[in-house]
PDB file of N, CA and C in Angstrom:
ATOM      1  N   UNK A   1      -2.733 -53.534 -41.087  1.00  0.00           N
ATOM      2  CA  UNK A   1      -1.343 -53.917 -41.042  1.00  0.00           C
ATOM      3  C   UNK A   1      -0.678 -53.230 -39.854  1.00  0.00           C
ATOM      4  N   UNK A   2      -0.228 -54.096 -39.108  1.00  0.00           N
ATOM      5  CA  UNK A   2       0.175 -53.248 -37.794  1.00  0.00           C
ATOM      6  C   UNK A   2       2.099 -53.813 -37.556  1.00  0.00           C
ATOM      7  N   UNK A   3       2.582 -53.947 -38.729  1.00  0.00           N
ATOM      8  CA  UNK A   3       4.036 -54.328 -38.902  1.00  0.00           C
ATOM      9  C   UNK A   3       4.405 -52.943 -38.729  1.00  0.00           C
ATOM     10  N   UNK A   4       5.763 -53.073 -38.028  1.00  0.00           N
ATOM     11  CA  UNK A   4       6.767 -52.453 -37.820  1.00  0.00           C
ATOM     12  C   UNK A   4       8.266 -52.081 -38.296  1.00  0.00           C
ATOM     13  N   UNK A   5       9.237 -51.385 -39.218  1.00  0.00           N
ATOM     14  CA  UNK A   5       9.740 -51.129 -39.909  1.00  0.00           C
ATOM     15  C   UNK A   5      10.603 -50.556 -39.102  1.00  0.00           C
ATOM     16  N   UNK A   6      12.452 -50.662 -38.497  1.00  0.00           N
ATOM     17  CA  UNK A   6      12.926 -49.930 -38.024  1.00  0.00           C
ATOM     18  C   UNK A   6      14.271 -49.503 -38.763  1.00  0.00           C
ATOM     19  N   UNK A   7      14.645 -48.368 -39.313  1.00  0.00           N
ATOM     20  CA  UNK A   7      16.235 -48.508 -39.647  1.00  0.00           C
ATOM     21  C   UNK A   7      16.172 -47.091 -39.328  1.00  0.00           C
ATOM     22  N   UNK A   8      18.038 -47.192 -38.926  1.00  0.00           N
ATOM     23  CA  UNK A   8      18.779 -45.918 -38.423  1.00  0.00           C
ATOM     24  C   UNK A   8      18.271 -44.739 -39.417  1.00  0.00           C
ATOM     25  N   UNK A   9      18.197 -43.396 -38.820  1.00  0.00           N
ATOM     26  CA  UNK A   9      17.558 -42.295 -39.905  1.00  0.00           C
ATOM     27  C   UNK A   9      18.663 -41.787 -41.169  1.00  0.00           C
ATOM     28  N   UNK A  10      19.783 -42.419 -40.816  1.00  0.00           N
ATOM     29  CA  UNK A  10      20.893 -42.242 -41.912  1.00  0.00           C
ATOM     30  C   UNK A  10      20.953 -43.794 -43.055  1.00  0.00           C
ATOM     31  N   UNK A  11      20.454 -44.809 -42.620  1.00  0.00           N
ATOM     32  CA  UNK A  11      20.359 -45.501 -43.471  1.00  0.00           C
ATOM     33  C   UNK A  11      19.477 -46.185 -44.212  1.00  0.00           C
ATOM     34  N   UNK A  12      19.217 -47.087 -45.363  1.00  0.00           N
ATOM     35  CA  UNK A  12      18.625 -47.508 -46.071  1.00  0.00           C
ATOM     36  C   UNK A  12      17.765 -49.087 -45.700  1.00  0.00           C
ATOM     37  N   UNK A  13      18.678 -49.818 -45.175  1.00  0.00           N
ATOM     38  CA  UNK A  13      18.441 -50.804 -44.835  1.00  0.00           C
ATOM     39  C   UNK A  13      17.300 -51.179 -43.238  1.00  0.00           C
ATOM     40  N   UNK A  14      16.327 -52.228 -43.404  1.00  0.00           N
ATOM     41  CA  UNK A  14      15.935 -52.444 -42.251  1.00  0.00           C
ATOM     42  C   UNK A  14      16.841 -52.933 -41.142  1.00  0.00           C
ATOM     43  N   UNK A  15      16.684 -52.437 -39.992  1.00  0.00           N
ATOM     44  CA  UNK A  15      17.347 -53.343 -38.732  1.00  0.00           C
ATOM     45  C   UNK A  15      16.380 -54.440 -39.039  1.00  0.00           C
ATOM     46  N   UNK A  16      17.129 -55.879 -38.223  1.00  0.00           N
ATOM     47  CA  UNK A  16      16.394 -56.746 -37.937  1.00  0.00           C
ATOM     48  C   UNK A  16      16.318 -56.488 -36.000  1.00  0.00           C
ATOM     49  N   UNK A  17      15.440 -56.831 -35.416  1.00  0.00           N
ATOM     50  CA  UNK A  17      14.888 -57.167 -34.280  1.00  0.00           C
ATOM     51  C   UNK A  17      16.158 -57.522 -32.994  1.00  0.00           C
ATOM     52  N   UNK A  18      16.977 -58.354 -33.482  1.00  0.00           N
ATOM     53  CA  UNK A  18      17.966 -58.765 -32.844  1.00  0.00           C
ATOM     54  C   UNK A  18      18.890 -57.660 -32.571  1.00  0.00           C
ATOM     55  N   UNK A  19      18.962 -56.645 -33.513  1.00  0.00           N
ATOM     56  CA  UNK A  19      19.969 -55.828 -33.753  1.00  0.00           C
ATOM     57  C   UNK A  19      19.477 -54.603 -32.005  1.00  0.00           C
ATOM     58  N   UNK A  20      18.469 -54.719 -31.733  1.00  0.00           N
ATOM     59  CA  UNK A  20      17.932 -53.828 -30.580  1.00  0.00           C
ATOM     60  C   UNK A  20      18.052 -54.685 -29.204  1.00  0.00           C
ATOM     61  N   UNK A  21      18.258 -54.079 -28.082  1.00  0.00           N
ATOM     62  CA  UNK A  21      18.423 -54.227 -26.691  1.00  0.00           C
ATOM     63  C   UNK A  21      16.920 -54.334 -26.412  1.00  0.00           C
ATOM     64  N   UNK A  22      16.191 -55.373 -25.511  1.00  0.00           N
ATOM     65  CA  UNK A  22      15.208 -55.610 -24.839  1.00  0.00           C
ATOM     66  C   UNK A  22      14.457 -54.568 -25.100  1.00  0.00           C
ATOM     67  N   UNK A  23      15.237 -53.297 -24.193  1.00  0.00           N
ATOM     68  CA  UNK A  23      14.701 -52.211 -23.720  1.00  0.00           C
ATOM     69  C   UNK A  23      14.237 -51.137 -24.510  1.00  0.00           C
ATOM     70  N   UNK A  24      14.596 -51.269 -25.792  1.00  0.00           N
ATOM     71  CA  UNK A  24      14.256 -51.003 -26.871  1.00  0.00           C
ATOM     72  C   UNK A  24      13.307 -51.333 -27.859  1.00  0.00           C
ATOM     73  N   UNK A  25      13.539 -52.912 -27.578  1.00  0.00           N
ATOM     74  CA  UNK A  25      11.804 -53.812 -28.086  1.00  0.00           C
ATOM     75  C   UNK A  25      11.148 -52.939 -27.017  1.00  0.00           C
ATOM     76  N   UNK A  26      10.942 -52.700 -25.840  1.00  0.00           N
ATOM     77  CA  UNK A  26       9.571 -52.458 -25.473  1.00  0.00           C
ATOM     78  C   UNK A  26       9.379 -50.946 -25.455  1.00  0.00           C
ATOM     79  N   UNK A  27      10.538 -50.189 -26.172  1.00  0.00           N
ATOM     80  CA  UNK A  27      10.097 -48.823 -26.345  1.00  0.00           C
ATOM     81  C   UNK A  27       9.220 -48.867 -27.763  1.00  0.00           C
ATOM     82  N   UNK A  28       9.636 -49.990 -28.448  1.00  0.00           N
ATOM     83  CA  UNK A  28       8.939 -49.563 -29.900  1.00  0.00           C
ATOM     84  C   UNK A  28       7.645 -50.581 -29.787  1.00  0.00           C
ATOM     85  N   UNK A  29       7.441 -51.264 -28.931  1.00  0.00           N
ATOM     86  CA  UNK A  29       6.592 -52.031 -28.629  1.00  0.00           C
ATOM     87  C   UNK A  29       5.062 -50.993 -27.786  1.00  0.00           C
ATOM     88  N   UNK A  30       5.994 -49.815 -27.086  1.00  0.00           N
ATOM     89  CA  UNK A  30       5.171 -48.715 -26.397  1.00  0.00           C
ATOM     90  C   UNK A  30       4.500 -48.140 -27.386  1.00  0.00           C
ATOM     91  N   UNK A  31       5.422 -47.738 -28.507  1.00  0.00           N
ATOM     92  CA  UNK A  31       4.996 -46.643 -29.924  1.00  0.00           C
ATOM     93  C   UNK A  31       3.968 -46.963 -30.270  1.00  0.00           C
ATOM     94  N   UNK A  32       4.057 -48.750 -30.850  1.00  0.00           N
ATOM     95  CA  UNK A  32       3.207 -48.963 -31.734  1.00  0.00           C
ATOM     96  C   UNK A  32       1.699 -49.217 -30.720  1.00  0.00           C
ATOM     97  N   UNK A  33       2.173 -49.788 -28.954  1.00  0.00           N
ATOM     98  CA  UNK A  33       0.337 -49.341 -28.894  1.00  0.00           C
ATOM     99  C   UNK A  33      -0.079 -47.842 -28.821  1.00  0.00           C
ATOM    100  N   UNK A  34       0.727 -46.915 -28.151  1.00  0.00           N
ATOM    101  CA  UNK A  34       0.511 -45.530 -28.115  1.00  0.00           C
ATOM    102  C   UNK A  34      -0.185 -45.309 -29.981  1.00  0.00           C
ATOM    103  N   UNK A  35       0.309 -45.469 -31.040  1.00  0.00           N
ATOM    104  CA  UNK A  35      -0.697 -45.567 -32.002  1.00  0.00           C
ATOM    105  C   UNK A  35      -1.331 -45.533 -32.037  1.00  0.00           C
ATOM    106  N   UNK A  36      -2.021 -47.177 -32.200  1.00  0.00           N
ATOM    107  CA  UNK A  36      -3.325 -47.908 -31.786  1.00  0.00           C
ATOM    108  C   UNK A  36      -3.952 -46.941 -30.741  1.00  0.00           C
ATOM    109  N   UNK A  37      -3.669 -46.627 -29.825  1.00  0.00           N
ATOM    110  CA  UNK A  37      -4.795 -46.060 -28.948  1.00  0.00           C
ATOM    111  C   UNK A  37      -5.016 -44.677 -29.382  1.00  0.00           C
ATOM    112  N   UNK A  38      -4.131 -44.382 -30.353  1.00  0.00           N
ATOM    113  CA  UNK A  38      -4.466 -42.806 -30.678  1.00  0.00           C
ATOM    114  C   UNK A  38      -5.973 -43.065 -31.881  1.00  0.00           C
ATOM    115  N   UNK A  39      -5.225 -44.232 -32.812  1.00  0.00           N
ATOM    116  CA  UNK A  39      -6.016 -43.869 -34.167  1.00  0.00           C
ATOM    117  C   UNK A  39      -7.966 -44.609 -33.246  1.00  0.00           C
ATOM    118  N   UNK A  40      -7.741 -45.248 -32.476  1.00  0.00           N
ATOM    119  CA  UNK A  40      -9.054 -46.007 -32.011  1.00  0.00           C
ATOM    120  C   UNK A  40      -9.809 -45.142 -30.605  1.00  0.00           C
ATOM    121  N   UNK A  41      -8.862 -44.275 -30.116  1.00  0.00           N
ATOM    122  CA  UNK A  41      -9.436 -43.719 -29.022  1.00  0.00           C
ATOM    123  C   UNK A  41      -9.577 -42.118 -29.027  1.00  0.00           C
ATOM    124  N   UNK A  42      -8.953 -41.416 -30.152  1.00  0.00           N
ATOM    125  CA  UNK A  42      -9.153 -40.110 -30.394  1.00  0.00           C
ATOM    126  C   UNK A  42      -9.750 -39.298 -30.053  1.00  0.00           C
ATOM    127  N   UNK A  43     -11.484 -39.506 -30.640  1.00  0.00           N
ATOM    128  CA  UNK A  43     -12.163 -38.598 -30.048  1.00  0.00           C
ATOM    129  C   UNK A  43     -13.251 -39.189 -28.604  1.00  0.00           C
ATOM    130  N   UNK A  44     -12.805 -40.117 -28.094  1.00  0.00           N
ATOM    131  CA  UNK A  44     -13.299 -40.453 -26.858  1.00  0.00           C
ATOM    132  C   UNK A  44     -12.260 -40.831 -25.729  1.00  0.00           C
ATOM    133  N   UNK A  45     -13.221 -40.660 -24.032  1.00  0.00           N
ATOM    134  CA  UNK A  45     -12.551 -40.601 -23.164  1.00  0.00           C
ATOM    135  C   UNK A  45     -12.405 -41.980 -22.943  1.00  0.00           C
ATOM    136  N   UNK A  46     -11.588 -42.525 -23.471  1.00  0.00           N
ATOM    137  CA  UNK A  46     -10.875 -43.921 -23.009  1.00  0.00           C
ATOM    138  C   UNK A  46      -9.832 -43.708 -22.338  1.00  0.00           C
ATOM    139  N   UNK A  47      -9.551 -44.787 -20.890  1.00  0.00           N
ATOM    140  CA  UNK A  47      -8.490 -44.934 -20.379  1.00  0.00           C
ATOM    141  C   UNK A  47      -6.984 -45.943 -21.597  1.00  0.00           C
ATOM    142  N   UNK A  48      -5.970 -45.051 -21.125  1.00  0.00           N
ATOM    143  CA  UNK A  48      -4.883 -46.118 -21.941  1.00  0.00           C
ATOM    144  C   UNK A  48      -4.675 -46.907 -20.236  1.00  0.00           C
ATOM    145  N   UNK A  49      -4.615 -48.216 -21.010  1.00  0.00           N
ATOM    146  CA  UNK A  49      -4.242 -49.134 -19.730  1.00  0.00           C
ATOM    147  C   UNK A  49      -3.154 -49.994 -20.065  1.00  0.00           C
ATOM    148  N   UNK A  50      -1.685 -49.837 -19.191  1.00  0.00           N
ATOM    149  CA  UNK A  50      -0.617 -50.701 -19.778  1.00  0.00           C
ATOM    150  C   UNK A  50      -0.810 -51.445 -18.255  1.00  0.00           C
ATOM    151  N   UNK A  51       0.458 -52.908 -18.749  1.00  0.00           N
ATOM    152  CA  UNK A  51       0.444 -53.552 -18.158  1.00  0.00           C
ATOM    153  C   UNK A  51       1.984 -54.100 -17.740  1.00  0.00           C
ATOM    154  N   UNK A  52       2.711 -53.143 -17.298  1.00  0.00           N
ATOM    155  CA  UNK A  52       4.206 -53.373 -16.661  1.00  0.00           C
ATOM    156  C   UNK A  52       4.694 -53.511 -17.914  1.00  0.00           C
ATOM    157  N   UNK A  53       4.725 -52.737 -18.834  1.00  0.00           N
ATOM    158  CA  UNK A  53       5.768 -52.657 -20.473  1.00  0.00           C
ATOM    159  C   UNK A  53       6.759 -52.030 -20.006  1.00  0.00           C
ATOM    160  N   UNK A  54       7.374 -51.771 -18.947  1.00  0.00           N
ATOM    161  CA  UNK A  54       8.765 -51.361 -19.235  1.00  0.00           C
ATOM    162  C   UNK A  54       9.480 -52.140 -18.289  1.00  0.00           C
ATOM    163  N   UNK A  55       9.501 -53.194 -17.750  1.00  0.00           N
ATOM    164  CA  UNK A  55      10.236 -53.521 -17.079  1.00  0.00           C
ATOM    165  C   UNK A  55      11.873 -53.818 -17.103  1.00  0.00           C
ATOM    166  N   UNK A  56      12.432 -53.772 -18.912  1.00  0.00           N
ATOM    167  CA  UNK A  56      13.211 -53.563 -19.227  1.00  0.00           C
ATOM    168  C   UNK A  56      14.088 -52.374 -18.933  1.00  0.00           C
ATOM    169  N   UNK A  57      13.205 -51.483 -18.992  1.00  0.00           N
ATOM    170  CA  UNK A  57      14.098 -50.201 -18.919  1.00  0.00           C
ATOM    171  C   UNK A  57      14.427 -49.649 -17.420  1.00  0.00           C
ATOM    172  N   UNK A  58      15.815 -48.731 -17.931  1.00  0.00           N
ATOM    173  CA  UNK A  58      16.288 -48.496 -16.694  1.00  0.00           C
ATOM    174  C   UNK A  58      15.448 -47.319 -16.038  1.00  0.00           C
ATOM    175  N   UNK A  59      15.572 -47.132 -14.721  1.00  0.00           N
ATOM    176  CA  UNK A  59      15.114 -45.703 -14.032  1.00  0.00           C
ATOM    177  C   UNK A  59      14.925 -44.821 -14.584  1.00  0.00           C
ATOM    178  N   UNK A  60      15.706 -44.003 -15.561  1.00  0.00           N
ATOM    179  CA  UNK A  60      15.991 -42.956 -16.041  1.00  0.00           C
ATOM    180  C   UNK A  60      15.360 -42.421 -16.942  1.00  0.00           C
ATOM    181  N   UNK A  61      14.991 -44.025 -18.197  1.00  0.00           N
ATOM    182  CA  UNK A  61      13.816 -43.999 -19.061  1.00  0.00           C
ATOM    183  C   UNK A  61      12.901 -43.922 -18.653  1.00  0.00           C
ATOM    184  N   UNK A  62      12.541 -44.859 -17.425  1.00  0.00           N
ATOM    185  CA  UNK A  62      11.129 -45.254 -17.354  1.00  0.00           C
ATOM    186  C   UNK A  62      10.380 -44.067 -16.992  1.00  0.00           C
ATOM    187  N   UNK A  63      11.216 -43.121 -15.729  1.00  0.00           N
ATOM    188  CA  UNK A  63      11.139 -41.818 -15.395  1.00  0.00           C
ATOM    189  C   UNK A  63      10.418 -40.847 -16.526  1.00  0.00           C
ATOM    190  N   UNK A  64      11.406 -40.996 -17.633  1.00  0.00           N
ATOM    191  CA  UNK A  64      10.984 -40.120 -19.168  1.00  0.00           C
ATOM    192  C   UNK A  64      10.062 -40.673 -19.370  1.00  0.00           C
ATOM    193  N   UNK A  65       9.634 -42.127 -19.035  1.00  0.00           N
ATOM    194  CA  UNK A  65       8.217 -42.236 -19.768  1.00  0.00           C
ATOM    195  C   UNK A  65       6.800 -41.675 -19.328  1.00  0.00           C
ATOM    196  N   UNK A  66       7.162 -42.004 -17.615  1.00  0.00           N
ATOM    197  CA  UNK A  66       6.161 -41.828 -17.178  1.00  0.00           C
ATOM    198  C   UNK A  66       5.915 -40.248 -17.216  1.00  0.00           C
ATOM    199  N   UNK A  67       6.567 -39.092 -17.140  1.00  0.00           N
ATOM    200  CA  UNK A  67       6.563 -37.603 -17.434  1.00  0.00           C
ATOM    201  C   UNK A  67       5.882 -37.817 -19.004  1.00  0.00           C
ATOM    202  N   UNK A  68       6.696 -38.418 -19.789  1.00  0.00           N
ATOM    203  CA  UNK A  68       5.709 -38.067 -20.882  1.00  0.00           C
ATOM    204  C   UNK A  68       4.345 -38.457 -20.958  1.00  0.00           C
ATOM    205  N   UNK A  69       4.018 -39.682 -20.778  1.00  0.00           N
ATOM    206  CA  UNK A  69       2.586 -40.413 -20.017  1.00  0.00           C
ATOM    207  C   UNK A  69       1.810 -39.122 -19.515  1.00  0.00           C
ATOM    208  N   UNK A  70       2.023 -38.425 -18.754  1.00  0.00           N
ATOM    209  CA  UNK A  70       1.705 -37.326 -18.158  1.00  0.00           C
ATOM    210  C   UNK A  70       1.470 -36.282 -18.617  1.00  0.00           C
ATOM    211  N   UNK A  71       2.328 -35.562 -19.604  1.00  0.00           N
ATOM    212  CA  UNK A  71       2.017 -34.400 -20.509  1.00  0.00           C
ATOM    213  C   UNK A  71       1.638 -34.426 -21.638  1.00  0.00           C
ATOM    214  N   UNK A  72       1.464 -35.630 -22.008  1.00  0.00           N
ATOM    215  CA  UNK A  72       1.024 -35.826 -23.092  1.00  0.00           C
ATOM    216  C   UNK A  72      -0.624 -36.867 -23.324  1.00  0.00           C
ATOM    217  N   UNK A  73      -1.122 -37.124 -22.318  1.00  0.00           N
ATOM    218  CA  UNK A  73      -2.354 -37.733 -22.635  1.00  0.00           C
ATOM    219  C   UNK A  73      -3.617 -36.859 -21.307  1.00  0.00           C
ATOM    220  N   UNK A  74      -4.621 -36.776 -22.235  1.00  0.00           N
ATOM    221  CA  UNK A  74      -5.630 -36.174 -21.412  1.00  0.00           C
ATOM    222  C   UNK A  74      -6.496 -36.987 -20.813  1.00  0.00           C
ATOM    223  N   UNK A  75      -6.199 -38.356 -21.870  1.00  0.00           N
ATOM    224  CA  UNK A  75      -7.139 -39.375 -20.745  1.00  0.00           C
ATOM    225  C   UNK A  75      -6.580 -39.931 -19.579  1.00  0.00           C
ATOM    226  N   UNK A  76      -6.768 -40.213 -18.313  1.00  0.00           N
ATOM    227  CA  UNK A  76      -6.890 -41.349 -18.368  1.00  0.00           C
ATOM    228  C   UNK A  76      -5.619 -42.336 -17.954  1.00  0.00           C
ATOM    229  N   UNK A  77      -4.601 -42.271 -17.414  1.00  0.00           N
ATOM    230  CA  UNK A  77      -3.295 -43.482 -18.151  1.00  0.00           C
ATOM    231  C   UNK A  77      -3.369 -44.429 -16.531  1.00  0.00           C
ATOM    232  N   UNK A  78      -3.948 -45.916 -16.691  1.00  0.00           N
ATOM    233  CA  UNK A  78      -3.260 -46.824 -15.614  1.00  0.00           C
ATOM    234  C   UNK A  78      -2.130 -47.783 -15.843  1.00  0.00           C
ATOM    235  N   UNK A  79      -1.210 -47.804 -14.726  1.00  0.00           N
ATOM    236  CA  UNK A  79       0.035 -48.840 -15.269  1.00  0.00           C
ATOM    237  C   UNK A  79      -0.170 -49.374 -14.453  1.00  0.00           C
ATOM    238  N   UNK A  80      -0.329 -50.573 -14.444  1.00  0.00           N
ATOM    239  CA  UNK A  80      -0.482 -51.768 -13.463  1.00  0.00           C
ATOM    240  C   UNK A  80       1.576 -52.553 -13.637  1.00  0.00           C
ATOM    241  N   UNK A  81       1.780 -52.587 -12.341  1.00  0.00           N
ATOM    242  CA  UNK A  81       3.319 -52.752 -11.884  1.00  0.00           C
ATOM    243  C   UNK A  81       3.176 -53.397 -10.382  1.00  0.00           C
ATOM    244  N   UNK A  82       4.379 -54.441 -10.679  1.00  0.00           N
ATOM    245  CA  UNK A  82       4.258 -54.913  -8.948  1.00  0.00           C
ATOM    246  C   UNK A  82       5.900 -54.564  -8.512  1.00  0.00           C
ATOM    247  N   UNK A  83       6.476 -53.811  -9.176  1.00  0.00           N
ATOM    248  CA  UNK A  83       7.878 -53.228  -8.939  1.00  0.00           C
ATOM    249  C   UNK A  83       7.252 -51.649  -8.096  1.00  0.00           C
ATOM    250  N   UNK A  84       8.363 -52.063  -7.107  1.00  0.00           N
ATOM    251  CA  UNK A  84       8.312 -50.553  -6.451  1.00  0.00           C
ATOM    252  C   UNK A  84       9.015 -49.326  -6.658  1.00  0.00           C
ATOM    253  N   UNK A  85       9.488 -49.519  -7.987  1.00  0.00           N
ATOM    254  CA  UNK A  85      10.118 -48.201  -8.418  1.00  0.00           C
ATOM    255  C   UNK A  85       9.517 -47.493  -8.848  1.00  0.00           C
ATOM    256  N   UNK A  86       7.993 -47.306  -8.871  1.00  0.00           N
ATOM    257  CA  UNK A  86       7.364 -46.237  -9.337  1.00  0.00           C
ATOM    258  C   UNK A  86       7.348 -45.066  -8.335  1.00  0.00           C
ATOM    259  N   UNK A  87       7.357 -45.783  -7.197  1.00  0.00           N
ATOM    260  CA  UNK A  87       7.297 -45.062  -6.309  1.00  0.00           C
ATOM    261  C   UNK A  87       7.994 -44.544  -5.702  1.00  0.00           C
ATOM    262  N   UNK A  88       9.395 -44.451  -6.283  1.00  0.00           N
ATOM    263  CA  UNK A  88      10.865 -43.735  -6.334  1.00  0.00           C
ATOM    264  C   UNK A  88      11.184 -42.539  -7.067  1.00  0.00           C
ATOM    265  N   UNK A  89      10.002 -42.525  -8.216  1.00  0.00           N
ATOM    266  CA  UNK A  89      10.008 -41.912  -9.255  1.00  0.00           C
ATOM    267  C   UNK A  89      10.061 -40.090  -8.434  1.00  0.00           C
ATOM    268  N   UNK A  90      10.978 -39.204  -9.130  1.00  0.00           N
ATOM    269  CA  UNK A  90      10.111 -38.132  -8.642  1.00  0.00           C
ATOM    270  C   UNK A  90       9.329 -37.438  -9.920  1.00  0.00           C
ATOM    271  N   UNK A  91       8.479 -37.134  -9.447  1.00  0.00           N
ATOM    272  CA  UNK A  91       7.008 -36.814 -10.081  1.00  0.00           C
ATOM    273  C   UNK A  91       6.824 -35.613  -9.914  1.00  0.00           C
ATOM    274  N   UNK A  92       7.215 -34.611  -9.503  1.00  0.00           N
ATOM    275  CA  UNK A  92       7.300 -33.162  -9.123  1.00  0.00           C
ATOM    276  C   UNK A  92       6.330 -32.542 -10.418  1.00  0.00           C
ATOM    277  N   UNK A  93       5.487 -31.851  -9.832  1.00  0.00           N
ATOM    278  CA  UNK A  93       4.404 -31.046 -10.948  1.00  0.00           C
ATOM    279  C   UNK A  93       3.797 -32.027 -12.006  1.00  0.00           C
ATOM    280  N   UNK A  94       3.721 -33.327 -11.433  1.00  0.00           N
ATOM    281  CA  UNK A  94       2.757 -33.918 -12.057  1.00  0.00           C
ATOM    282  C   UNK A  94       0.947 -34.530 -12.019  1.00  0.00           C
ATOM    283  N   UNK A  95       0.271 -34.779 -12.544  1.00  0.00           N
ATOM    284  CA  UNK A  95      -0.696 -35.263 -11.904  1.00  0.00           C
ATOM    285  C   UNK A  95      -0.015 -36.705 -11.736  1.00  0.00           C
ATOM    286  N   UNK A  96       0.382 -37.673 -11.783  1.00  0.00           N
ATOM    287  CA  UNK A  96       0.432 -39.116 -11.712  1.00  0.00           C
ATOM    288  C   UNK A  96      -0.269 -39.214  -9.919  1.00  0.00           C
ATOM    289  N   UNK A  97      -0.834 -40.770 -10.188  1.00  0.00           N
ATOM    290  CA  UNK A  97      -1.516 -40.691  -9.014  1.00  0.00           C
ATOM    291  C   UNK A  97      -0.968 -42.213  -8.530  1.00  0.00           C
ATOM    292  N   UNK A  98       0.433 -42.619  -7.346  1.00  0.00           N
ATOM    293  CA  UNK A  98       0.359 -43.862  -7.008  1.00  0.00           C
ATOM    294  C   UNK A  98      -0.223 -44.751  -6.092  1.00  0.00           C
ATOM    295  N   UNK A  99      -0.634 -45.804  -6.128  1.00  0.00           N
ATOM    296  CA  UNK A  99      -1.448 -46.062  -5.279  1.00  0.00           C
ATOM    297  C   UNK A  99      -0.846 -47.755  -5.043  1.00  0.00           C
TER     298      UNK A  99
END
């Protein structure tokens, strides 16, 4: 079962889908593969490979993502992007590698 369940941490009720900004589908859209690749790739060196999932989001996030991308996975991470804002990004004390 790979359904998704979202409501505010103060309330009872589910959001529905509509109730979220784009940019938000593809943050929880990030979660649930970041999951998946945890519970299936755990104890092996698999690359995580995304494929331009944030194009929604602004600079600022995407920035936060890619730092977390970074400190937080030992494998491995390719993002395939034909936007050149990655390469705006500052990356200071990171490994990320653009190419």
């Amino acid at each position: 079962d790979l359904s998704v369940e979202i409501r505010m941490s103060d309330e009872a009720n589910l959001k529905d889908s509509e109730f979220f900004s784009q940019g938000m589908g593809d943050l929880i859209n990030f979660a649930l593969r970041i999951a998946i690749y945890s519970l299936l790739c755990d104890n092996y060196n698999i690359p995580l490979i995304l494929d331009d999932c944030f194009i929604e989001l602004d600079d600022i996030r995407f920035g936060k993502i890619m730092k977390y991308l970074d400190s937080n996975f030992k494998n491995q991470v390719i993002y395939f992007t034909a936007h050149k804002r990655i390469f705006d990004l500052e990356l200071e004390n990171t490994t990320l590698i653009r190419l």
